[in-house]
C-alpha atoms as a PDB file:
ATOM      1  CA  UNK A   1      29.379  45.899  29.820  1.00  0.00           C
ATOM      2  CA  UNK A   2      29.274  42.252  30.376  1.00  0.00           C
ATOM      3  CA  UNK A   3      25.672  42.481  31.757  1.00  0.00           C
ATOM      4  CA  UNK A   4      24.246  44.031  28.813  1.00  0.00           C
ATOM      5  CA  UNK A   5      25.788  40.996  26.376  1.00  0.00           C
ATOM      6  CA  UNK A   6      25.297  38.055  28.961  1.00  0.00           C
ATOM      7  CA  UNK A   7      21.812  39.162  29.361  1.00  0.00           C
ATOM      8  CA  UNK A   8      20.546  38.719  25.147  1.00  0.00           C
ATOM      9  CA  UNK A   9      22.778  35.626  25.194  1.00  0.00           C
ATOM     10  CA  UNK A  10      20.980  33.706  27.976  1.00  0.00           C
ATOM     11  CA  UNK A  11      17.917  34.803  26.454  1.00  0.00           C
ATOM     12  CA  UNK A  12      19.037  33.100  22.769  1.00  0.00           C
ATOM     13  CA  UNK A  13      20.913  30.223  24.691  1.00  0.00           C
ATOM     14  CA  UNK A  14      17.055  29.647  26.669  1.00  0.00           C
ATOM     15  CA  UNK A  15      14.847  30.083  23.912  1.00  0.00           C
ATOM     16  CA  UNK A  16      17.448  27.639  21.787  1.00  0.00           C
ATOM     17  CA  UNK A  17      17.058  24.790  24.069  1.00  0.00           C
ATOM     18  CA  UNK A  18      13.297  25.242  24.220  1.00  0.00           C
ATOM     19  CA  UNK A  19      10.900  22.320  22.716  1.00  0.00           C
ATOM     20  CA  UNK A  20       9.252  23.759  19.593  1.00  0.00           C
ATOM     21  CA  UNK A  21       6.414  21.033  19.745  1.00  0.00           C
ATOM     22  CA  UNK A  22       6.707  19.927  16.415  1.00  0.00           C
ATOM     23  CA  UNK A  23       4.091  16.961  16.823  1.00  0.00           C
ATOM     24  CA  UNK A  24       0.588  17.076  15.077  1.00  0.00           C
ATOM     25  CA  UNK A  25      -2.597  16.406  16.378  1.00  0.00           C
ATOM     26  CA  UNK A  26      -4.913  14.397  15.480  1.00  0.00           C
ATOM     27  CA  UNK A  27      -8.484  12.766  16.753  1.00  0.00           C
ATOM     28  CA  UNK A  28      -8.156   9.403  17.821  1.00  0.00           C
ATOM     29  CA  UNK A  29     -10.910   7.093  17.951  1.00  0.00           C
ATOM     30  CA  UNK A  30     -12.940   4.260  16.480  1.00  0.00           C
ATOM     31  CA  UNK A  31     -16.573   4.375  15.648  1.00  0.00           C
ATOM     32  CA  UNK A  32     -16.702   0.731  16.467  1.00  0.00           C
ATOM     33  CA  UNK A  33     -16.065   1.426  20.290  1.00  0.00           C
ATOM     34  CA  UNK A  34     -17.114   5.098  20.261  1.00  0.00           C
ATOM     35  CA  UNK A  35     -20.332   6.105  18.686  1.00  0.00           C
ATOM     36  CA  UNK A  36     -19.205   9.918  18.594  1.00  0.00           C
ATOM     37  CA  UNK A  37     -16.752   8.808  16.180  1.00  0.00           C
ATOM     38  CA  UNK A  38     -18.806   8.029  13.208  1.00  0.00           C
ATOM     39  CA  UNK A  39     -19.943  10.269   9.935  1.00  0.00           C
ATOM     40  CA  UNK A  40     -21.130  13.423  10.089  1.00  0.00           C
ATOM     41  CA  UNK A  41     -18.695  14.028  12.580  1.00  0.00           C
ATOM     42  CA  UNK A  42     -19.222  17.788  12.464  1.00  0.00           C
ATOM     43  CA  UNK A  43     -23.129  19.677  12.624  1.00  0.00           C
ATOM     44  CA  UNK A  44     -24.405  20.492   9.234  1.00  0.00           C
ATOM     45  CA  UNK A  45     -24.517  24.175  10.328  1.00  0.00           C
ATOM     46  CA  UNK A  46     -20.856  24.220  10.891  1.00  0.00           C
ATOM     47  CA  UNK A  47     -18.831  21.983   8.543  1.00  0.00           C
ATOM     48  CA  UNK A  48     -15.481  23.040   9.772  1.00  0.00           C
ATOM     49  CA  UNK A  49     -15.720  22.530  13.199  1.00  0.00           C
ATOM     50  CA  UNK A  50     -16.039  18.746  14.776  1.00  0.00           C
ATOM     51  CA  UNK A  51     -19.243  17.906  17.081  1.00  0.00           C
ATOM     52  CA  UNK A  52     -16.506  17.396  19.613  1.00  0.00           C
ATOM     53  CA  UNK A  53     -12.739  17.931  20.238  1.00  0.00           C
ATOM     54  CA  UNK A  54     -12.819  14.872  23.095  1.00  0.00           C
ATOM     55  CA  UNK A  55     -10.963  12.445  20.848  1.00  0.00           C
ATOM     56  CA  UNK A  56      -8.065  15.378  19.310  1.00  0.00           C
ATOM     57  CA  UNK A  57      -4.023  14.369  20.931  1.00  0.00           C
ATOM     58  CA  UNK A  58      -0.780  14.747  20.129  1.00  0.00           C
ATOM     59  CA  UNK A  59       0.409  12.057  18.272  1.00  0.00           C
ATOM     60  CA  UNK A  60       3.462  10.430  19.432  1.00  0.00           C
ATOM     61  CA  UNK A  61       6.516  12.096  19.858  1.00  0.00           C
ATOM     62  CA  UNK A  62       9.410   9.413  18.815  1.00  0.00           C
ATOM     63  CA  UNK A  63      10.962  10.467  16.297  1.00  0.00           C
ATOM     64  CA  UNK A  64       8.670   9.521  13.296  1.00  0.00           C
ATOM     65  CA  UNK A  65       7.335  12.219  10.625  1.00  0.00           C
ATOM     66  CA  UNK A  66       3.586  11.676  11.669  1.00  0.00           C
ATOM     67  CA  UNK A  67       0.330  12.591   9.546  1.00  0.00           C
ATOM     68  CA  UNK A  68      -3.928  12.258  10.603  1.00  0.00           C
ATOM     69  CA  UNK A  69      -5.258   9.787   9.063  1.00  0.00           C
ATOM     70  CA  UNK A  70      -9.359   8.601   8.428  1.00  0.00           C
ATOM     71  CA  UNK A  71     -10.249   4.733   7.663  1.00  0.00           C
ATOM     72  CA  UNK A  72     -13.688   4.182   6.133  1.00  0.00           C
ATOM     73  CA  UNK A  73     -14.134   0.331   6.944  1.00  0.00           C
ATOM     74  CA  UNK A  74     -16.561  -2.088   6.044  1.00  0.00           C
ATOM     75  CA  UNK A  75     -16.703  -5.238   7.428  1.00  0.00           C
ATOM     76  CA  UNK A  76     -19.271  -7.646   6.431  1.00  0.00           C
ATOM     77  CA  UNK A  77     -22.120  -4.838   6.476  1.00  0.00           C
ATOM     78  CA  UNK A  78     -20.790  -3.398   8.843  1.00  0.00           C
ATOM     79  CA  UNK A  79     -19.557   0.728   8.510  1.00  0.00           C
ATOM     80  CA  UNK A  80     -16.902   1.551  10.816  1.00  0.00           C
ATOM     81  CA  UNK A  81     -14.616   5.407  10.751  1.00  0.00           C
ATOM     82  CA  UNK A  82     -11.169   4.954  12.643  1.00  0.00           C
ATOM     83  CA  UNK A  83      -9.537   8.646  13.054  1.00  0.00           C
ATOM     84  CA  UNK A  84      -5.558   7.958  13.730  1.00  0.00           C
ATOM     85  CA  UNK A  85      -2.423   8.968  13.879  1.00  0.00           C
ATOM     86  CA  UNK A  86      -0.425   7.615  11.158  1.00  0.00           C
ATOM     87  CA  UNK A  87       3.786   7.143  10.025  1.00  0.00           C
ATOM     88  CA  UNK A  88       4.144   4.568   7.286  1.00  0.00           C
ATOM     89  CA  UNK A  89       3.439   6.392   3.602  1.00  0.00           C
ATOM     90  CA  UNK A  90       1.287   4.174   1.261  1.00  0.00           C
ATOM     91  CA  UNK A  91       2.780   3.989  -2.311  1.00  0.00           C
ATOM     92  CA  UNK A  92      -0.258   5.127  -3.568  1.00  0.00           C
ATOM     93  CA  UNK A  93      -0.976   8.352  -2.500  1.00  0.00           C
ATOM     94  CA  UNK A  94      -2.575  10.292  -0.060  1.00  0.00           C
ATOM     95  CA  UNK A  95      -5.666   8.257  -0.627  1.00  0.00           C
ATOM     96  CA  UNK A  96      -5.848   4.475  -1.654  1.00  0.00           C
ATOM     97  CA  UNK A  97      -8.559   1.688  -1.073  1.00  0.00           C
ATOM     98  CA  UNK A  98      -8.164  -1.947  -0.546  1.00  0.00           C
ATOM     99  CA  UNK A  99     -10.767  -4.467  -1.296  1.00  0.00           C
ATOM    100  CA  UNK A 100     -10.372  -8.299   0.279  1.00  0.00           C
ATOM    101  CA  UNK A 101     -13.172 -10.864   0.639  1.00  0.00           C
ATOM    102  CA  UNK A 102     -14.122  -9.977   4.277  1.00  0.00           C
ATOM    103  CA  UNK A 103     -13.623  -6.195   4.357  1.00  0.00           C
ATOM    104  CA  UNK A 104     -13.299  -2.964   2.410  1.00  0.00           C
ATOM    105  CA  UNK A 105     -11.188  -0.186   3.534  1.00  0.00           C
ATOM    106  CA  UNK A 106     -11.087   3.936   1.925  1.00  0.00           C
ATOM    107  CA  UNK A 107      -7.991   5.433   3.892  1.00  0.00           C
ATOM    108  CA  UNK A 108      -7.015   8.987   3.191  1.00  0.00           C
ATOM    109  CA  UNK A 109      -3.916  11.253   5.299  1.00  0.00           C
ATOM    110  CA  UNK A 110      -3.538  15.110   5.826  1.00  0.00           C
ATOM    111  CA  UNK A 111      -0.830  17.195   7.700  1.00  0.00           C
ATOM    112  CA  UNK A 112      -2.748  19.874   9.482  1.00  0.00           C
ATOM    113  CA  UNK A 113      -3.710  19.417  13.389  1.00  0.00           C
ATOM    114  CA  UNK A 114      -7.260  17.883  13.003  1.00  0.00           C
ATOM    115  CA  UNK A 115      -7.439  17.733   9.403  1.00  0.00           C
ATOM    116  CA  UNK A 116      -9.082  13.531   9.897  1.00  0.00           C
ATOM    117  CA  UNK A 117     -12.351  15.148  11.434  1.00  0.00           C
ATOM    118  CA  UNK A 118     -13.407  16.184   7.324  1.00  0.00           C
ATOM    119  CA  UNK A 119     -15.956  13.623   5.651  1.00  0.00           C
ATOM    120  CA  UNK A 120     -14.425  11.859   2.855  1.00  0.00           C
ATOM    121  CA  UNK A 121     -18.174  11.451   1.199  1.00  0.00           C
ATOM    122  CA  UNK A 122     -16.983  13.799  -1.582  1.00  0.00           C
ATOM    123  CA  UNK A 123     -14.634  11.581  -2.760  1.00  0.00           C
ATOM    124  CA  UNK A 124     -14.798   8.022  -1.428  1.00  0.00           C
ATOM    125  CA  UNK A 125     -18.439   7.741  -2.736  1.00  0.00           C
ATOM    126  CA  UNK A 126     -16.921   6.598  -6.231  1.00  0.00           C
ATOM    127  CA  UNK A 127     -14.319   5.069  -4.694  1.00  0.00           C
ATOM    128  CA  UNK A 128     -16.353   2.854  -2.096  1.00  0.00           C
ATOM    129  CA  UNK A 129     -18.945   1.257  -5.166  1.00  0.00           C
ATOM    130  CA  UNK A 130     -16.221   0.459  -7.346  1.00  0.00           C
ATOM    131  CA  UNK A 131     -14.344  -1.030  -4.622  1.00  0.00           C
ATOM    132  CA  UNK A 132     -17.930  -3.081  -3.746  1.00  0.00           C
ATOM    133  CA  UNK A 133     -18.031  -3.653  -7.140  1.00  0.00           C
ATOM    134  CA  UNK A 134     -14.756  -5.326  -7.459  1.00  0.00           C
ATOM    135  CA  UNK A 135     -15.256  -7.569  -4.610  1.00  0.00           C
ATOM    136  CA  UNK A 136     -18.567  -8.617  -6.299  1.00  0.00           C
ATOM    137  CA  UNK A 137     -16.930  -9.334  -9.397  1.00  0.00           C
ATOM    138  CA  UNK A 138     -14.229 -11.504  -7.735  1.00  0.00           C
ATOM    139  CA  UNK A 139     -16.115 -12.985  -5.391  1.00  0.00           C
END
């Protein structure tokens, strides 16, 4: 009799101590150091699936609530996409842009394994000329 309720318990006590891998993942690079990295960063053909899946980890697993996260940078002409892992929530949303005299950065977060491989064309496009603009104006 004890046999047939030790057995179920050690299988609940097992699967309870079990890691349930809880951490996203999320590509990783910088188009500034890897060229793979940049826009289009899928085939035309197949919009949902990245050219590569190279640059996709596990974000880190200490205790932080992390998201993906996609940088469009431009520094002084130059056009740079960093694909991260992110923790710290911006006060302005899920997307927000910040314009200074040397750089412009579009940054935009999601909460799906992957999700930072997606072109942000569709909606940074706007955002990107007025933030171009702005800088014009103040400069």
């Amino acid at each position: 009799m004890w046999s047939k309720i030790l057995a179920p318990l050690a299988m609940v006590l097992f699967l309870a101590l079990l890691s349930t891998g809880s951490s996203i993942k999320c590509h990783q690079c910088s188009s500034y150091i890897q060229s793979e990295c940049a826009d289009p960063f899928y085939h035309i053909d197949t919009p949902n699936k990245p050219k590569t899946e190279k640059f996709l980890q596990e974000c880190p697993n200490d205790g932080k609530e992390y998201f993906c996260r996609k940088i469009y940078q431009n520094v002084r002409g130059d056009e740079r996409v960093i694909r991260s892992c992110g923790w710290e929530e911006h006060e302005k949303g899920d997307c927000y842009s910040t314009v200074l005299e040397e750089y412009n950065t579009y940054v935009c977060k999601c909460d799906t394994d992957g999700c930072n491989s997606a072109s942000m064309w569709s909606v940074s496009g706007l955002a990107i000329c007025s933030a171009v603009m702005m800088a014009y104006l103040m400069h």
